[in-house]
C-alpha atoms as a PDB file:
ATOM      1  CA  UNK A   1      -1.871  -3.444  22.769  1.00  0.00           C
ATOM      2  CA  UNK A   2       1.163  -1.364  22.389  1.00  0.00           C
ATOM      3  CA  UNK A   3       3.148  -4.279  23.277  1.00  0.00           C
ATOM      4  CA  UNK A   4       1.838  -6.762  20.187  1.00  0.00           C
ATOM      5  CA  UNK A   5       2.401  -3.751  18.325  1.00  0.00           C
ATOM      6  CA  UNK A   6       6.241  -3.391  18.563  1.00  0.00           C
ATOM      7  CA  UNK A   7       6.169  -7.845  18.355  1.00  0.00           C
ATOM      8  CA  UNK A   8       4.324  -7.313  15.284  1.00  0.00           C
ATOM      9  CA  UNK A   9       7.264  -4.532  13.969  1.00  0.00           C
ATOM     10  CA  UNK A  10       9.796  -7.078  14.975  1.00  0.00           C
ATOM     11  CA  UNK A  11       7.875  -9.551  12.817  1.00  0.00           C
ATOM     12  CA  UNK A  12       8.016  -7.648   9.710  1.00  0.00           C
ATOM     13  CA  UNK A  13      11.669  -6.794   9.944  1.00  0.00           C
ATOM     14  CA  UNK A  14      12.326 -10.164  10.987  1.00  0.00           C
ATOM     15  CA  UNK A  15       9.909 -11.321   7.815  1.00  0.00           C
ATOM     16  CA  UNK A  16      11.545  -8.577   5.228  1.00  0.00           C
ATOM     17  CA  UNK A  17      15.216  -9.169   6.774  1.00  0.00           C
ATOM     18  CA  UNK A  18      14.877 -13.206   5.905  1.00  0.00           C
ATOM     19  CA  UNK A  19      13.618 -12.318   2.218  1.00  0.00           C
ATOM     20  CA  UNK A  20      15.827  -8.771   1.615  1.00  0.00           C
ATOM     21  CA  UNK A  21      18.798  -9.186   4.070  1.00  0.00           C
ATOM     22  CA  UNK A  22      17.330  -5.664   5.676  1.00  0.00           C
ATOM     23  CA  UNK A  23      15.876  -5.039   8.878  1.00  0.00           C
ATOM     24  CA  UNK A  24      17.015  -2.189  11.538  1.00  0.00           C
ATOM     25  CA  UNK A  25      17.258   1.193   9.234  1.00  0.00           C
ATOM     26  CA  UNK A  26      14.462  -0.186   6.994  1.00  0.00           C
ATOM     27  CA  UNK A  27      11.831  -1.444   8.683  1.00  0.00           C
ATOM     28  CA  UNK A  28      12.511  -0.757  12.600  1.00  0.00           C
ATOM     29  CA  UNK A  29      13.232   2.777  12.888  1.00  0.00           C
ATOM     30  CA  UNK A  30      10.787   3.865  10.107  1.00  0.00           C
ATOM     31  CA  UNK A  31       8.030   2.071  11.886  1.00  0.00           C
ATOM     32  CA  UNK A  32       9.142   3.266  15.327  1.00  0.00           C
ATOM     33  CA  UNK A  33       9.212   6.884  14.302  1.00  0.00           C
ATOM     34  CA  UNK A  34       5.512   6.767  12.071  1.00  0.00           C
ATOM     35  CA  UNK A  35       3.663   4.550  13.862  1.00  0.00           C
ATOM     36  CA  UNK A  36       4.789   4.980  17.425  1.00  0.00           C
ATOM     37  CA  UNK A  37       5.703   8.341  17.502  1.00  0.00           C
ATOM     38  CA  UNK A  38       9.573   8.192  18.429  1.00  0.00           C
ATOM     39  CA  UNK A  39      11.921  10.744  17.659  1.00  0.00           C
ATOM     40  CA  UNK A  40      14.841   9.924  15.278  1.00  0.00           C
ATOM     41  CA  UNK A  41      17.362   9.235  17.835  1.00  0.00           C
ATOM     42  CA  UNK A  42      15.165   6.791  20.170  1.00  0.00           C
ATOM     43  CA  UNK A  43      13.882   4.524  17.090  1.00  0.00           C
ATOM     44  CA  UNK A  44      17.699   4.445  15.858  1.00  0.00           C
ATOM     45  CA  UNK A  45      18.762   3.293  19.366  1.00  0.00           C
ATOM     46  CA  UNK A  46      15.584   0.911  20.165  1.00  0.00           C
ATOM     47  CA  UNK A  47      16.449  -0.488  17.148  1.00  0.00           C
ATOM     48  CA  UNK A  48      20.064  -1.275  17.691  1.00  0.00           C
ATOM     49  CA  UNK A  49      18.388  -2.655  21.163  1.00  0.00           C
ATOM     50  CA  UNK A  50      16.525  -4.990  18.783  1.00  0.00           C
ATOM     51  CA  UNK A  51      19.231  -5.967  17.227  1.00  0.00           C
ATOM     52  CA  UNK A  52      21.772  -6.310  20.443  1.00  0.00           C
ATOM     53  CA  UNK A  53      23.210  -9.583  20.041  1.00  0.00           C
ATOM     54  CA  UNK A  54      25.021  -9.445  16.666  1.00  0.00           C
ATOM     55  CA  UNK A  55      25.963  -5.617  16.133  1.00  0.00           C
ATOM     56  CA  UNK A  56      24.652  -2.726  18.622  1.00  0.00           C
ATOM     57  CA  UNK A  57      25.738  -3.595  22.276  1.00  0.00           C
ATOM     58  CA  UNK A  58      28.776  -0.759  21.817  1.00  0.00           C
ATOM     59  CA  UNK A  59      25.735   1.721  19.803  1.00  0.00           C
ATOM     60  CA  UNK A  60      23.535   1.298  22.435  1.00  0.00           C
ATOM     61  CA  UNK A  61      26.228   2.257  25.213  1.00  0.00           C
ATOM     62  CA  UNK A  62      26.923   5.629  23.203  1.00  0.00           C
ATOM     63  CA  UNK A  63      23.500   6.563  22.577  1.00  0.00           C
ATOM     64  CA  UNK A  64      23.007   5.733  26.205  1.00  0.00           C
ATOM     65  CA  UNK A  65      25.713   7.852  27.920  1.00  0.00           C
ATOM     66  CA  UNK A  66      24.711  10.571  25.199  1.00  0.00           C
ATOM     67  CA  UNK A  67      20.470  10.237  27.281  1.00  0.00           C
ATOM     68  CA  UNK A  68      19.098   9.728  23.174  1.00  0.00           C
ATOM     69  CA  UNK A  69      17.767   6.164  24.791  1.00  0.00           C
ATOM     70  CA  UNK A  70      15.769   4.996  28.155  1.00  0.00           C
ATOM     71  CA  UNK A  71      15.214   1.836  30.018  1.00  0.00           C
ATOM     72  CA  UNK A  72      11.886   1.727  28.119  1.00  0.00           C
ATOM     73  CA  UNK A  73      13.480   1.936  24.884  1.00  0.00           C
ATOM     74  CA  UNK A  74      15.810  -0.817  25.779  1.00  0.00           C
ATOM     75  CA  UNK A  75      12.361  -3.561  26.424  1.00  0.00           C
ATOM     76  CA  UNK A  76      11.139  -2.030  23.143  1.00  0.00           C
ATOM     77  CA  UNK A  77      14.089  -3.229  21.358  1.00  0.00           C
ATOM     78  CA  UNK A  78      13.861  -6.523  23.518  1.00  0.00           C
ATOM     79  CA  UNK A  79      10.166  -6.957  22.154  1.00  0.00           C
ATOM     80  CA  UNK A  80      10.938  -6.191  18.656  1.00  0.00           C
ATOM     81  CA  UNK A  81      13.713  -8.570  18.816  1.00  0.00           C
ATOM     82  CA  UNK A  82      11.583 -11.369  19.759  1.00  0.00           C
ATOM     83  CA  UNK A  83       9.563 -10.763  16.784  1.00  0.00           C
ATOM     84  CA  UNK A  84      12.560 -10.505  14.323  1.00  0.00           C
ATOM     85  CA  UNK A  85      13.584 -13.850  15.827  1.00  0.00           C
ATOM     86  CA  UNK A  86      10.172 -15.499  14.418  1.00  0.00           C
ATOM     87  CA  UNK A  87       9.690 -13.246  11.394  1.00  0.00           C
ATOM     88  CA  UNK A  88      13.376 -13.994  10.005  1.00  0.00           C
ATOM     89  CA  UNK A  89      13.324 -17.714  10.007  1.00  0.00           C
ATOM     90  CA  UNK A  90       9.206 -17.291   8.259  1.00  0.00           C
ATOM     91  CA  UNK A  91      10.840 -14.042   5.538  1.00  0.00           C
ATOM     92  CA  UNK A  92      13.635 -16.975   5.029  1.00  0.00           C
ATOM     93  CA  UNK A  93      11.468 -19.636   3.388  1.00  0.00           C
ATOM     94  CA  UNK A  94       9.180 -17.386   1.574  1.00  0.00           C
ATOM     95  CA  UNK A  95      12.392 -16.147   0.045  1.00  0.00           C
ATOM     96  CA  UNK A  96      13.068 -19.513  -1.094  1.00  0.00           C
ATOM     97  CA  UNK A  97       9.863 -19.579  -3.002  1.00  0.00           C
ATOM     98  CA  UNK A  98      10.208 -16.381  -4.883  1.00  0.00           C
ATOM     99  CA  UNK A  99      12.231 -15.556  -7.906  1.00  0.00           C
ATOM    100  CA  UNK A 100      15.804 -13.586  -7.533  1.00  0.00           C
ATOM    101  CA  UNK A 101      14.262 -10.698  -9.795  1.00  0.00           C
ATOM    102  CA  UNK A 102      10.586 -10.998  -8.069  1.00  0.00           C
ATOM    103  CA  UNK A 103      12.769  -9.995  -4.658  1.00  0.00           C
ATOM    104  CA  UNK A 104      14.911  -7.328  -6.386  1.00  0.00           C
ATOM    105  CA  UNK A 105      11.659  -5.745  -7.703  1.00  0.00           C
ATOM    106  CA  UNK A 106       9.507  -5.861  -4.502  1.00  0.00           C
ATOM    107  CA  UNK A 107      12.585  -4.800  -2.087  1.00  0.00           C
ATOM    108  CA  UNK A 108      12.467  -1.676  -4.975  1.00  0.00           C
ATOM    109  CA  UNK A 109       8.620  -1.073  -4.602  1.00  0.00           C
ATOM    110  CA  UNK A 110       9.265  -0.975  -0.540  1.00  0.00           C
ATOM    111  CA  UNK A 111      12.133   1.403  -0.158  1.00  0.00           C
ATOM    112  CA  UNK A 112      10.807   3.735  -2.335  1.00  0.00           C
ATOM    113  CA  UNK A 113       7.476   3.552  -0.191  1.00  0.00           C
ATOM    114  CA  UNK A 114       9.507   3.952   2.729  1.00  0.00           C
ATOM    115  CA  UNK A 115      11.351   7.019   1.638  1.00  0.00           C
ATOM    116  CA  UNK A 116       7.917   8.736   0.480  1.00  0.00           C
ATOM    117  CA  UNK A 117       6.610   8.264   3.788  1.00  0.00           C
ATOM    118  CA  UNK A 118       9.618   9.257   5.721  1.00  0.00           C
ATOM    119  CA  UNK A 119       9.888  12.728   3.312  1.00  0.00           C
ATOM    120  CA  UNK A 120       6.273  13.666   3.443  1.00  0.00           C
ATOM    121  CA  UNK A 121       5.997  12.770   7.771  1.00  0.00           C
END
């Protein structure tokens, strides 16, 4: 269960990165940290685990040597990842269908949901 539960995060980001251009700080660490449970430093390097292949191999090495991130935070970020793969390509089109100020307004609405949540935890 846990497991569809970190695909499903990588979804969202994935989903919200192909209509906002966001995904990591927004989506994946808030959601690792509220939902399940991981301190700051773990959901900032699971997600940079997530998002390995473009920017956070040389992150991941220095959070690594520093002990902020396990082995099991690495195959979270892997899962996630697989997710954003799908969700980004699916955010992408639905972007396409939605007006430039409809996206400015709704990105808006979700960082300032996001920042509530984060300052009240």
């Amino acid at each position: 269960m846990q497991t569809l539960l970190m695909f499903f995060i990588g979804i969202a980001a994935g989903l919200l990165s192909g209509m906002f251009g966001v995904g990591g700080g927004i989506i994946i660490v808030p959601a690792l940290v509220l939902i399940l449970g991981m301190s700051q430093h773990s959901a900032t390097a699971t997600s940079l685990v997530a998002l390995l292949l473009p920017v956070g191999i040389l992150g991941i090495m220095e959070y690594y040597k520093a002990g902020k991130i396990s082995v099991e935070n690495i195959w979270i970020g892997l899962i996630i990842a697989a997710g954003l793969f799908a969700g980004a390509y699916f955010g992408a089109k639905i972007a396409g269908t939605l007006s430039g100020e409809f996206l400015r307004k709704a990105f808006a609405v979700f960082i300032g949901i996001v920042a509530f949540r984060l300052w009240f935890k």
